[in-house]
C-alpha atoms as a PDB file:
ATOM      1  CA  UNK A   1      27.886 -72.867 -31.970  1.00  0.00           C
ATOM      2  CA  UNK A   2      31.320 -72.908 -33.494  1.00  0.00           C
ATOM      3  CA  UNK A   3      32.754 -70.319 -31.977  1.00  0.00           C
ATOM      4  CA  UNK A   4      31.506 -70.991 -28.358  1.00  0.00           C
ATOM      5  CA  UNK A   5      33.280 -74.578 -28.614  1.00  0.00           C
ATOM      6  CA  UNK A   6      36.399 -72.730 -30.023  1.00  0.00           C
ATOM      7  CA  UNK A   7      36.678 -70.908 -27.100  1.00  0.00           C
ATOM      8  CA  UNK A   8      35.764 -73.463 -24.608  1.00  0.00           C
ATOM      9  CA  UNK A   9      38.155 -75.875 -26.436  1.00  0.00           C
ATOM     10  CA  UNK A  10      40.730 -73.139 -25.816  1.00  0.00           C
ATOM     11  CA  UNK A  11      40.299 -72.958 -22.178  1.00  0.00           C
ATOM     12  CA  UNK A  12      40.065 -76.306 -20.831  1.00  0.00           C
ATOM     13  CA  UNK A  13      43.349 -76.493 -22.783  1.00  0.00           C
ATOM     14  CA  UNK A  14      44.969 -73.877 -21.198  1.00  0.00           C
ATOM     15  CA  UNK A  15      48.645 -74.865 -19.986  1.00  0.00           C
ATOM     16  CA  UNK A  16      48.367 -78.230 -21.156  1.00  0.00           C
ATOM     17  CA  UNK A  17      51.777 -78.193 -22.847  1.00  0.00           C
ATOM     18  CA  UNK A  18      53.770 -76.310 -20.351  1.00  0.00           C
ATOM     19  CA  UNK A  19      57.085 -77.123 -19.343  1.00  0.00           C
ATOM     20  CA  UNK A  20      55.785 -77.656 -15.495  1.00  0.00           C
ATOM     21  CA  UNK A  21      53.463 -80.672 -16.390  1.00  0.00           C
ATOM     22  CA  UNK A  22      56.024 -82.490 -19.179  1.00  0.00           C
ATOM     23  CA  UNK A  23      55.896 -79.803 -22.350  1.00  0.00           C
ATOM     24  CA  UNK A  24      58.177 -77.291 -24.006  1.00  0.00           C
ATOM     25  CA  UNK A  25      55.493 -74.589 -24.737  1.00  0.00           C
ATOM     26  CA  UNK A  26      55.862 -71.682 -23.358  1.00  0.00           C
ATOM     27  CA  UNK A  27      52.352 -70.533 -21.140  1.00  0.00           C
ATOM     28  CA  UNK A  28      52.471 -66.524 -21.750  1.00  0.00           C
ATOM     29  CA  UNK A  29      51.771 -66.696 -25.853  1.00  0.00           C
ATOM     30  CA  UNK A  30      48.931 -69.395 -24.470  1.00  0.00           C
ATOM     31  CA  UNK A  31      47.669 -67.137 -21.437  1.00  0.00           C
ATOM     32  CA  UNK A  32      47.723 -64.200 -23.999  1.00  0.00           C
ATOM     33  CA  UNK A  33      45.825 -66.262 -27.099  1.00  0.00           C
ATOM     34  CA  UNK A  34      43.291 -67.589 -24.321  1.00  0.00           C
ATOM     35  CA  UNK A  35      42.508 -64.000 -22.311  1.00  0.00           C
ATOM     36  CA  UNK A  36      41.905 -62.623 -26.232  1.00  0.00           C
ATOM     37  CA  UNK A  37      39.609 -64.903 -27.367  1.00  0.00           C
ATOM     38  CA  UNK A  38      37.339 -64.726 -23.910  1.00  0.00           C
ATOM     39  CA  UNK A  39      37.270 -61.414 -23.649  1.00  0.00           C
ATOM     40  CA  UNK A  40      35.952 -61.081 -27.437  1.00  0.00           C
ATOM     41  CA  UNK A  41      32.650 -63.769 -25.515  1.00  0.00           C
ATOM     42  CA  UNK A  42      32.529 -61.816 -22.386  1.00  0.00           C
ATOM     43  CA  UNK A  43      29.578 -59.191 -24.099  1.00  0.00           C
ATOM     44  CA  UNK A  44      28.085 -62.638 -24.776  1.00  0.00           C
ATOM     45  CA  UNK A  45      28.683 -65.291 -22.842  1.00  0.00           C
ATOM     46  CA  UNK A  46      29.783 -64.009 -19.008  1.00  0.00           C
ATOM     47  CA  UNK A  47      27.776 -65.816 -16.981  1.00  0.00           C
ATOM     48  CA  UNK A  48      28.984 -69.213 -19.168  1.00  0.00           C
ATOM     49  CA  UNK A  49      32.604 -67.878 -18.866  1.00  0.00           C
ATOM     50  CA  UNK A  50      32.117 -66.841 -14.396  1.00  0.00           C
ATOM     51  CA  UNK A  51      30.524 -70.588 -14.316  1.00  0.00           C
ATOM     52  CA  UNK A  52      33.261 -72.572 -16.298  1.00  0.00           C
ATOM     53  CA  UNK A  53      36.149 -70.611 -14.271  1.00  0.00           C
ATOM     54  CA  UNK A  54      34.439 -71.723 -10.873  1.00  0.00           C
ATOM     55  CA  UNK A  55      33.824 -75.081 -12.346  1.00  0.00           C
ATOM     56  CA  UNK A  56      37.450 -75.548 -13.806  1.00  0.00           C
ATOM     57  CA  UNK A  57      38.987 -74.554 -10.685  1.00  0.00           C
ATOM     58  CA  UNK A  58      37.684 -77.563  -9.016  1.00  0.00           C
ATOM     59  CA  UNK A  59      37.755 -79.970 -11.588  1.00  0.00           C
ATOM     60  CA  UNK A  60      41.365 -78.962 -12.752  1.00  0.00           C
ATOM     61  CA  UNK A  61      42.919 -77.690  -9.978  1.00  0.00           C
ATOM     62  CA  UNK A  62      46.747 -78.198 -11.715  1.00  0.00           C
ATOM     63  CA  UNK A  63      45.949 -75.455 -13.938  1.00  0.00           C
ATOM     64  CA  UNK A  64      44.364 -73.119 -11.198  1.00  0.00           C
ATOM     65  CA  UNK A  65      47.685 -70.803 -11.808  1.00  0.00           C
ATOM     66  CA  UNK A  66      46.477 -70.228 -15.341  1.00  0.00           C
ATOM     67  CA  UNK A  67      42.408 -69.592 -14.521  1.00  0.00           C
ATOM     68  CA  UNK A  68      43.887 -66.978 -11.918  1.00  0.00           C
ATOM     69  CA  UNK A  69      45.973 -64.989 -13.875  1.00  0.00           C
ATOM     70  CA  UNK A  70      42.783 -64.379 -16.911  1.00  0.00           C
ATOM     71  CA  UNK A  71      41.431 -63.546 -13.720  1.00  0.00           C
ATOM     72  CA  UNK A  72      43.869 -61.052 -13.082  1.00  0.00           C
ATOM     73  CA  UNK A  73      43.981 -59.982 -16.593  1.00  0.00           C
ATOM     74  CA  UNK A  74      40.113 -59.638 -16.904  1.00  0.00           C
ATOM     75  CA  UNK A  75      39.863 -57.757 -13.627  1.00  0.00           C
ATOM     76  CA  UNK A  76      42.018 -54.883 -15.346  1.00  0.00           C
ATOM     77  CA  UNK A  77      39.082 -53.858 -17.309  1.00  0.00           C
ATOM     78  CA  UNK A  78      36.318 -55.706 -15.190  1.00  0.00           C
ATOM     79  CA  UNK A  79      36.819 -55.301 -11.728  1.00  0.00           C
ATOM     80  CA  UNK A  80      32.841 -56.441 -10.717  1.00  0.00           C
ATOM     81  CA  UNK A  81      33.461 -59.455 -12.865  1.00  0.00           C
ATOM     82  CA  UNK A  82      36.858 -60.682 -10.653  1.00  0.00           C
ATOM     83  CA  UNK A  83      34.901 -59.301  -7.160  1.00  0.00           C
ATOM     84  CA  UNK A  84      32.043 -61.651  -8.299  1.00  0.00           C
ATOM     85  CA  UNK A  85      34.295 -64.820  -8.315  1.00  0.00           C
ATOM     86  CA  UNK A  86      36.201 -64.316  -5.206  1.00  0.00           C
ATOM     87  CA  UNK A  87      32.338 -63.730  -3.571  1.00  0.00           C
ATOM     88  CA  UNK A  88      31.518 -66.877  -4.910  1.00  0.00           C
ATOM     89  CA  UNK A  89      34.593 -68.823  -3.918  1.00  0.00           C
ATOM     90  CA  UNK A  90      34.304 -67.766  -0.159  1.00  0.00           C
ATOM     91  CA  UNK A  91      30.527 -68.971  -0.341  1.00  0.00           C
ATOM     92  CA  UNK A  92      31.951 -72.480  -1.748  1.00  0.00           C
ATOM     93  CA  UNK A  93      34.806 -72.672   0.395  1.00  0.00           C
ATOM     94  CA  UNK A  94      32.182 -71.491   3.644  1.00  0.00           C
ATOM     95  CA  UNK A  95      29.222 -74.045   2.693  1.00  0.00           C
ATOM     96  CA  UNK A  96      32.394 -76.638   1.856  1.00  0.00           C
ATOM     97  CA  UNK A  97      33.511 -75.972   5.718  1.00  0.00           C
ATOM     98  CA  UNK A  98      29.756 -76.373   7.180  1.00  0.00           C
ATOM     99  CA  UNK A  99      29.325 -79.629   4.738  1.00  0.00           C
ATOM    100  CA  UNK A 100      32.781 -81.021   5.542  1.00  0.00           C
ATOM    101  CA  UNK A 101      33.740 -81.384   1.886  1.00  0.00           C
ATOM    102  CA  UNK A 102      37.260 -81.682   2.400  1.00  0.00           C
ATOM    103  CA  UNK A 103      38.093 -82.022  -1.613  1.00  0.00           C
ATOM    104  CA  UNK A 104      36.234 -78.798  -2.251  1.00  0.00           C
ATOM    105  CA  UNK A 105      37.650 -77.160   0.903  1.00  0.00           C
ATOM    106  CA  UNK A 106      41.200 -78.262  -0.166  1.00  0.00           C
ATOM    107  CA  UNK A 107      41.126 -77.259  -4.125  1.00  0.00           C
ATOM    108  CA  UNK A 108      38.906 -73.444  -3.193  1.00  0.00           C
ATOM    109  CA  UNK A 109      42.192 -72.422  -0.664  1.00  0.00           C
ATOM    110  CA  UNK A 110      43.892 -73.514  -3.071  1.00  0.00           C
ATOM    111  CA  UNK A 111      42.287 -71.394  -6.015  1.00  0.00           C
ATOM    112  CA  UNK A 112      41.670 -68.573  -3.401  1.00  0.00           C
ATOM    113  CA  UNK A 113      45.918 -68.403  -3.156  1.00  0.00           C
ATOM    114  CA  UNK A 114      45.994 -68.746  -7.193  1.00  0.00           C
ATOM    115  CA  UNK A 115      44.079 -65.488  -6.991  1.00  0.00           C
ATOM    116  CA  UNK A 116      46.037 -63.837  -4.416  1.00  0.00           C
ATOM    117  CA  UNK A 117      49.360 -64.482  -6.560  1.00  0.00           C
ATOM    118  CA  UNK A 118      47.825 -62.744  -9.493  1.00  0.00           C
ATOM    119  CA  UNK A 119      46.318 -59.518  -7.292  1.00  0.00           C
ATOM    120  CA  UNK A 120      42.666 -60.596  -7.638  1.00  0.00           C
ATOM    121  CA  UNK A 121      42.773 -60.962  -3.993  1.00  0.00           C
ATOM    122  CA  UNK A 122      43.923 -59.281  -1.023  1.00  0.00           C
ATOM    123  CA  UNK A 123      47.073 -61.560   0.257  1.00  0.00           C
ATOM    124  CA  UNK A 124      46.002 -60.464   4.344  1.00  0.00           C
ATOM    125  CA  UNK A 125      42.357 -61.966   3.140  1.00  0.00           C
ATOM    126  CA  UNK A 126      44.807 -65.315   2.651  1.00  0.00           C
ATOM    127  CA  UNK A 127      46.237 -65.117   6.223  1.00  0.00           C
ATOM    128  CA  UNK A 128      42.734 -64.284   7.666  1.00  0.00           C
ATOM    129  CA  UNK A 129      41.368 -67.546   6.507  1.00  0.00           C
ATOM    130  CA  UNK A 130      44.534 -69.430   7.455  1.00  0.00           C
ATOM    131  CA  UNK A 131      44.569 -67.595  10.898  1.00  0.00           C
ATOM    132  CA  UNK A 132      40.420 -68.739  11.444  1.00  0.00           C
ATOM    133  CA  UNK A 133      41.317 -72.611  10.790  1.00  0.00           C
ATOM    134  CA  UNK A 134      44.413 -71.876  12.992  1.00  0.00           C
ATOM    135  CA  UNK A 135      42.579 -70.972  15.631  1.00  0.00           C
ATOM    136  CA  UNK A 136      39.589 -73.481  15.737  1.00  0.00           C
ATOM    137  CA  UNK A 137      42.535 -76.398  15.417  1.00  0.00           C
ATOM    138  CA  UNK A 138      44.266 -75.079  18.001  1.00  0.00           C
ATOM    139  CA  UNK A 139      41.188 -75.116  19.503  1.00  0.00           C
ATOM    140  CA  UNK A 140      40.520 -78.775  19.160  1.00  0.00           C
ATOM    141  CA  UNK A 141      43.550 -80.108  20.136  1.00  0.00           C
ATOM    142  CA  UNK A 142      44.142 -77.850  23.222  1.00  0.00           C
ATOM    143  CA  UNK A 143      40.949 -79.781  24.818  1.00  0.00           C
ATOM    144  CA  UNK A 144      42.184 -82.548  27.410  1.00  0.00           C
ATOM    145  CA  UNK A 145      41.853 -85.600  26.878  1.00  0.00           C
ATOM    146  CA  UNK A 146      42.504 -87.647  23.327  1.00  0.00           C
ATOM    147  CA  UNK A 147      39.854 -85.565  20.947  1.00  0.00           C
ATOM    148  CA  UNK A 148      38.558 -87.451  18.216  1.00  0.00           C
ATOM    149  CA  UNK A 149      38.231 -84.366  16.286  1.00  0.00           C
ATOM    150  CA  UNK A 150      41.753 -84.265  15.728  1.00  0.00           C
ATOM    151  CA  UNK A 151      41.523 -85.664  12.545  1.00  0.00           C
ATOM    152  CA  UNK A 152      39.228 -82.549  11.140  1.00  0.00           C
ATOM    153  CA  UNK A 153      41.725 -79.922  13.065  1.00  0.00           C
ATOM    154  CA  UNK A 154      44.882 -81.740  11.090  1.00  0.00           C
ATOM    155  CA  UNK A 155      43.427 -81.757   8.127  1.00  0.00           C
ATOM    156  CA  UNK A 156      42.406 -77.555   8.234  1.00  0.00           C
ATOM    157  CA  UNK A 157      46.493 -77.243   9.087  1.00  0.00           C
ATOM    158  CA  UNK A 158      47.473 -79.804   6.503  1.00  0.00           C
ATOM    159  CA  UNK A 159      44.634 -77.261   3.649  1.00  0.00           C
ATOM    160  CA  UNK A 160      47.286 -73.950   4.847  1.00  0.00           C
ATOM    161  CA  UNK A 161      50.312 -75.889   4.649  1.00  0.00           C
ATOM    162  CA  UNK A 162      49.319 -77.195   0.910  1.00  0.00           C
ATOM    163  CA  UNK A 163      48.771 -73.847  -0.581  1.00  0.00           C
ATOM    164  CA  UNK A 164      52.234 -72.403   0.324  1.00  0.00           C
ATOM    165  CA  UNK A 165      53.722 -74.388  -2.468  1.00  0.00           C
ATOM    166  CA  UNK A 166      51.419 -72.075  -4.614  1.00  0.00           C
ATOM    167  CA  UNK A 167      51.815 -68.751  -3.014  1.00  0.00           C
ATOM    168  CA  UNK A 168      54.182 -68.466  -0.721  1.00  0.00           C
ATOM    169  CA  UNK A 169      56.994 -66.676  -2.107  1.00  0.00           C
ATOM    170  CA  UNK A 170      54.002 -64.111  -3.033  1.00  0.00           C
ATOM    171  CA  UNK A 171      52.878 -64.289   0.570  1.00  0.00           C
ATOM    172  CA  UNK A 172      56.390 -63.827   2.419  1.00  0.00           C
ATOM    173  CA  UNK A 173      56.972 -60.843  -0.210  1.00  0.00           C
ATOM    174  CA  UNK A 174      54.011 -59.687   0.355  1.00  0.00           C
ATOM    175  CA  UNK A 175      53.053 -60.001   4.348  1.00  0.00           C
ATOM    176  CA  UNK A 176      56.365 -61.432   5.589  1.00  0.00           C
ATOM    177  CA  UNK A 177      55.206 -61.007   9.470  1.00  0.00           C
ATOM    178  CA  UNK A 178      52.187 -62.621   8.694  1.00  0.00           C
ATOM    179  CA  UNK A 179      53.711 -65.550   7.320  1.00  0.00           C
ATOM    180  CA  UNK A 180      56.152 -66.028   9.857  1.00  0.00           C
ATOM    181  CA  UNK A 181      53.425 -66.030  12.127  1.00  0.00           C
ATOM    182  CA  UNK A 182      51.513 -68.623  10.366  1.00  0.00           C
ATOM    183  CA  UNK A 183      54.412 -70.689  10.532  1.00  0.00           C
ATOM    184  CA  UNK A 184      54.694 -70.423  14.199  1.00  0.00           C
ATOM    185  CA  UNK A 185      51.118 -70.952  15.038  1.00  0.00           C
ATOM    186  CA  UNK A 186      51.574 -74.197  13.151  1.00  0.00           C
ATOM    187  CA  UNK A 187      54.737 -75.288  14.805  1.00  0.00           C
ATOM    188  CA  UNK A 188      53.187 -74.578  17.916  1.00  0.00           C
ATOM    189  CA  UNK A 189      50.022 -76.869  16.851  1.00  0.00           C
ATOM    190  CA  UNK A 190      52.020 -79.570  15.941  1.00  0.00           C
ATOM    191  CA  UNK A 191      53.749 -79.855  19.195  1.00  0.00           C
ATOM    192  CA  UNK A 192      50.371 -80.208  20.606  1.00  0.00           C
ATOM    193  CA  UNK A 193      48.529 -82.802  18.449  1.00  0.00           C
ATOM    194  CA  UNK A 194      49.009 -86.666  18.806  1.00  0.00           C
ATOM    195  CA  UNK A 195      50.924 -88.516  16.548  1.00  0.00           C
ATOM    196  CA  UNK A 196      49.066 -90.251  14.302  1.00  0.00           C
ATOM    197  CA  UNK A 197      50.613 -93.293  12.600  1.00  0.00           C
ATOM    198  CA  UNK A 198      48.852 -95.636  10.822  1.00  0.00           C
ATOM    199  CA  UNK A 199      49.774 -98.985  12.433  1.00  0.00           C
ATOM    200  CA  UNK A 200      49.352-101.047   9.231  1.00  0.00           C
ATOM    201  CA  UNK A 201      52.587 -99.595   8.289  1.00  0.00           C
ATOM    202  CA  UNK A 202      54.417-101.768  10.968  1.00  0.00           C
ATOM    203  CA  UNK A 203      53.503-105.102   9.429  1.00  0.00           C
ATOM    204  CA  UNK A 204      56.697-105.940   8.111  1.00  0.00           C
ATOM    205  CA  UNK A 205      57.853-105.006  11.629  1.00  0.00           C
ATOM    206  CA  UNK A 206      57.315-105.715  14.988  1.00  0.00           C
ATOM    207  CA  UNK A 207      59.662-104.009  17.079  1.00  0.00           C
ATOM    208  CA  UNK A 208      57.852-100.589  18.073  1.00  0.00           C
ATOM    209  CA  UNK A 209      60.926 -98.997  19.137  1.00  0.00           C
ATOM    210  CA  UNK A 210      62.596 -98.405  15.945  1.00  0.00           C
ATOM    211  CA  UNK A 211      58.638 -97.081  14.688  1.00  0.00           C
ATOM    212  CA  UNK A 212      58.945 -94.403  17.431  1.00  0.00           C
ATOM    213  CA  UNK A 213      60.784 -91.548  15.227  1.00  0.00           C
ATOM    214  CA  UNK A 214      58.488 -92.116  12.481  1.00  0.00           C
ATOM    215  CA  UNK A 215      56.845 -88.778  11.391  1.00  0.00           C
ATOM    216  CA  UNK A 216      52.816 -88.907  10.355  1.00  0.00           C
ATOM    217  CA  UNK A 217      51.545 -87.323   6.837  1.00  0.00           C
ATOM    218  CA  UNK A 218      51.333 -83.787   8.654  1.00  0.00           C
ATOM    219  CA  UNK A 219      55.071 -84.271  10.440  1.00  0.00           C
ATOM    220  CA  UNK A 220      56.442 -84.884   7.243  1.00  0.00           C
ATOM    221  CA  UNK A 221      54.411 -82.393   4.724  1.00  0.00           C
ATOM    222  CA  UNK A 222      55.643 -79.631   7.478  1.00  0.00           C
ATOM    223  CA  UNK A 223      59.251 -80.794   6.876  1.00  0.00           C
ATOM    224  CA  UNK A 224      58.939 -80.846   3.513  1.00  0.00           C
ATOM    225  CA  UNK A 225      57.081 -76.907   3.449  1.00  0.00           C
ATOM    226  CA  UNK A 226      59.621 -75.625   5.761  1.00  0.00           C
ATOM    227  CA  UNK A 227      62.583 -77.143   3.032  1.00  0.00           C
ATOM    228  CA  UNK A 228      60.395 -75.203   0.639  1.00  0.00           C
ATOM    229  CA  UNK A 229      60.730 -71.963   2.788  1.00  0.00           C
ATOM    230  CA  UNK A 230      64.542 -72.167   2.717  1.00  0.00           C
ATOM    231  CA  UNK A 231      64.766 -72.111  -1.191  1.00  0.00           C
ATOM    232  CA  UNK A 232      62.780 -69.370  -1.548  1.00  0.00           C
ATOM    233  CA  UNK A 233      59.427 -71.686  -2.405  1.00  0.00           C
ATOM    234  CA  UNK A 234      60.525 -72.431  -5.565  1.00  0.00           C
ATOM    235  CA  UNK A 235      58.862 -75.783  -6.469  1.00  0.00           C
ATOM    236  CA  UNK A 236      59.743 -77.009  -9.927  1.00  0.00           C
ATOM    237  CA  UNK A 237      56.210 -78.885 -10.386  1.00  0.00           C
ATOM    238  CA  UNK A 238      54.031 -75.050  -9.468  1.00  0.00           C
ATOM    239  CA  UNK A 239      53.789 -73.500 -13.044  1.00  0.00           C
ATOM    240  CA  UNK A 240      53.898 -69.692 -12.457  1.00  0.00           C
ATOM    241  CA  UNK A 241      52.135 -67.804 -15.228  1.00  0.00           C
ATOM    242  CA  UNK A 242      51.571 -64.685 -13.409  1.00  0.00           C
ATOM    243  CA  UNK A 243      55.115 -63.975 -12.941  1.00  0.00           C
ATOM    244  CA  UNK A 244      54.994 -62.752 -17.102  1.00  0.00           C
ATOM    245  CA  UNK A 245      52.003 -60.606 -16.525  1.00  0.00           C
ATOM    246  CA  UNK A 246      53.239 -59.217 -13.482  1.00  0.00           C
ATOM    247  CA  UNK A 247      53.565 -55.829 -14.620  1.00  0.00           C
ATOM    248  CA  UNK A 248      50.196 -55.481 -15.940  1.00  0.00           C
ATOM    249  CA  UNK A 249      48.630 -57.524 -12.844  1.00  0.00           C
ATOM    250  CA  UNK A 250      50.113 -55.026 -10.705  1.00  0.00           C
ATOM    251  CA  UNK A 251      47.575 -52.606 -11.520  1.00  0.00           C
ATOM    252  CA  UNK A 252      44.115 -54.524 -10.849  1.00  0.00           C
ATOM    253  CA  UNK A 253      42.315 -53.793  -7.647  1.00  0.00           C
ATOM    254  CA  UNK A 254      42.929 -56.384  -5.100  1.00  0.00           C
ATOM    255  CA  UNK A 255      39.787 -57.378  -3.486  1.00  0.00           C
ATOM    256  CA  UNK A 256      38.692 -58.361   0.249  1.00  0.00           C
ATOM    257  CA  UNK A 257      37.342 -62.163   1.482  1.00  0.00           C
ATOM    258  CA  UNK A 258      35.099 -61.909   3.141  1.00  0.00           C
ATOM    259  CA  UNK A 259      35.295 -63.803   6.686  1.00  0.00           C
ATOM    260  CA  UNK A 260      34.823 -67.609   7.419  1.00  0.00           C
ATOM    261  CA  UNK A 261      33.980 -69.090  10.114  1.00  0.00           C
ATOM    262  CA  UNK A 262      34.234 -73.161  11.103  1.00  0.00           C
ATOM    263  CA  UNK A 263      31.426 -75.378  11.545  1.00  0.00           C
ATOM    264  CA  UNK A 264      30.377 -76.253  15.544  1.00  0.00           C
ATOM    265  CA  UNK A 265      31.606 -79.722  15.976  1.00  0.00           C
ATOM    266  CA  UNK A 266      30.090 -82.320  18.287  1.00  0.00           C
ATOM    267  CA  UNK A 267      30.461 -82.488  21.383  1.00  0.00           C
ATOM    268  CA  UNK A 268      33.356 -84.124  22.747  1.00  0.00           C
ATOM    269  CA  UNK A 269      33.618 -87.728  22.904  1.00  0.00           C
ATOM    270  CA  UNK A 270      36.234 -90.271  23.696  1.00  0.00           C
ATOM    271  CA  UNK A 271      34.038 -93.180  22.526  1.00  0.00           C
ATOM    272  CA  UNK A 272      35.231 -95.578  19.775  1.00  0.00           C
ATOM    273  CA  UNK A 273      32.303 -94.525  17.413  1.00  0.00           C
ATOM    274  CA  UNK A 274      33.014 -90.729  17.676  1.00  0.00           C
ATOM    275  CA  UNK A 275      36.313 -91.666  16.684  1.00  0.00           C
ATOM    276  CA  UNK A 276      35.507 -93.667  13.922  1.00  0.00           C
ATOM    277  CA  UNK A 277      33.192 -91.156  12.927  1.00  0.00           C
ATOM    278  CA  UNK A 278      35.535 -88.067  12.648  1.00  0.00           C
ATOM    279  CA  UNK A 279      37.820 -90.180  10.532  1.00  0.00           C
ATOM    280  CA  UNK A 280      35.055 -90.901   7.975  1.00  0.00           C
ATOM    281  CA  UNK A 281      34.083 -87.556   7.520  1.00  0.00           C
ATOM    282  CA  UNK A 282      38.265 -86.149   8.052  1.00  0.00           C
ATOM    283  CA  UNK A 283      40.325 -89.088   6.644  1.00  0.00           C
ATOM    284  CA  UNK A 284      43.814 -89.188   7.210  1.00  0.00           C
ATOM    285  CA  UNK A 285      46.492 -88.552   4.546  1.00  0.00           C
ATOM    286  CA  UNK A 286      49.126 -91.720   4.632  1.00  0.00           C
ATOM    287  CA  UNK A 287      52.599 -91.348   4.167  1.00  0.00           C
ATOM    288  CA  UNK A 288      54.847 -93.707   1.573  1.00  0.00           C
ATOM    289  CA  UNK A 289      54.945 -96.980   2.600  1.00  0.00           C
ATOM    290  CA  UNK A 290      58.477 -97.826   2.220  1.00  0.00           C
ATOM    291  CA  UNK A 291      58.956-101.808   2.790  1.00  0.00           C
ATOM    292  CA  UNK A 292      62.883-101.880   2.153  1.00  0.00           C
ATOM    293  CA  UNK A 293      65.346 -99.880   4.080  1.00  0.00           C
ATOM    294  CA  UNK A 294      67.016 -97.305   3.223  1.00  0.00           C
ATOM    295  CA  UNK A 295      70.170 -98.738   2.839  1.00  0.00           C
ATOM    296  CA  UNK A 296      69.305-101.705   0.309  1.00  0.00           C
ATOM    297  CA  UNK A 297      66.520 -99.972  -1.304  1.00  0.00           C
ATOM    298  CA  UNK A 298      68.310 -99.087  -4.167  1.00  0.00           C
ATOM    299  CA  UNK A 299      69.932-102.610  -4.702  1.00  0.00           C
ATOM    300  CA  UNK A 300      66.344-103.380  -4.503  1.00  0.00           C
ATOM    301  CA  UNK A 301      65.057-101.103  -7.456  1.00  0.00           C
END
């Protein structure tokens, strides 16, 4: 009983004190310490270890980086064990879709990419599933008339556009072409969609004018990813363990996703309840609500 607590103990620990998240400790002496100890319990204890990977990646999704690269490092000498969890996180991430479970949809692309940057995964298998919810968004919003669905197509772009900061530089090495053309599909969605401020953020002001510039939470997060993309999606707050295994990563088999597909939606309605509706089930991401201007905010602070 000991030991199986040891090890458990040891990897819901895993990257606690690294410098990303506040510590001075550095991950690969952790990583290493961690991969030893569960591959000594794999003879014993692999279904326990495939169930708490699964279940850690959704529950601890900050230290997804670190549950991809033992991953990585257990698919060198157990490649059916590493096929097994990418098989399970496309059904998760497929029945997540279906159930619209937008956490769980959100946190498996993001694990998926974790696995991609330590060569557990395919990177094109990446792009596939960010090409798929391309498509059906594109889909949604290309429909005349003021879709209430939006809401579900912005938040499939807003999923792609939040695992970049995790895999992108391993993506744009990787499949540059595919990446740029990720990034144009989603230009060219967002100059289709309708703006979607959040009109309690005008209470301190009434003139609608000056709100007209104002850029929604999917505006501004693809600002801020394209800034990313210009230095070389380095993002001081990603920890990236895999880069000190990369060498011995390199030679795992890379394994294929296999397709997605998006849920049927409704059928289209303009009505006030569809609307309300959609936004239950999709809600919006708000941006910062910044009361002072710019200009006397920090006399304000």
């Amino acid at each position: 009983m000991g030991g199986s607590s040891s090890w458990r103990s040891l990897f819901l620990r895993i990257g606690d004190k690294c410098t990303e998240y506040g510590g001075s400790t550095d991950h690969k002496e952790h990583v290493d310490t961690c991969y030893g100890v569960i591959w000594r319990e794999m003879e014993h204890s692999k279904e326990e270890i495939f169930k708490l990977f699964l279940e850690c990646a959704e529950q601890l999704p900050h230290k997804i980086p670190f549950y991809a690269v033992l991953i990585g490092l257990i698919n060198l000498e157990d490649e059916d064990f590493a096929k097994r969890v990418v098989d399970a996180s496309q059904t998760i991430l497929q029945e997540a879709l279906f159930s619209g479970n937008c956490d769980r949809i959100r946190i498996i692309m993001r694990f998926l990419t974790g696995l991609m940057c330590s060569k557990v995964l395919l990177p094109g298998s990446i792009i596939e599933v960010f090409e798929k919810l391309l498509s059906f968004a594109s889909k949604v919003v290309d429909d005349e008339g003021e879709n209430p669905w939006q809401s579900c197509a912005d938040f499939y772009v807003t999923c792609i556009l939040s695992c970049l900061p995790w895999g992108g530089a391993e993506l744009s090495e990787q499949v540059p072409d595919e990446v740029d053309s990720v990034m144009v599909r989603v230009e060219s969605y967002l100059s289709m969609r309708r703006h979607s401020g959040d009109a309690g953020f005008r209470v301190f002001e009434l003139d609608e004018a000056k709100h007209s510039d104002n850029k929604d939470f999917l505006e501004d997060l693809w600002d801020r990813i394209q800034t990313l993309s210009k230095n070389g999606w380095k993002a001081d707050s990603v920890p990236r363990p895999h880069l000190s295994f990369e060498a011995q990563l390199v030679a795992g088999k890379s394994h294929n996703l296999s397709p997605i597909c998006c849920p049927e939606l409704p059928a289209f309605s303009s009505s006030p309840s569809s609307n309300h509706k959609a936004k239950l089930k999709y809600p919006q991401r708000l941006c910062r609500l910044n009361i002072f201007p710019p200009n006397k905010a920090e006399v304000c602070l």
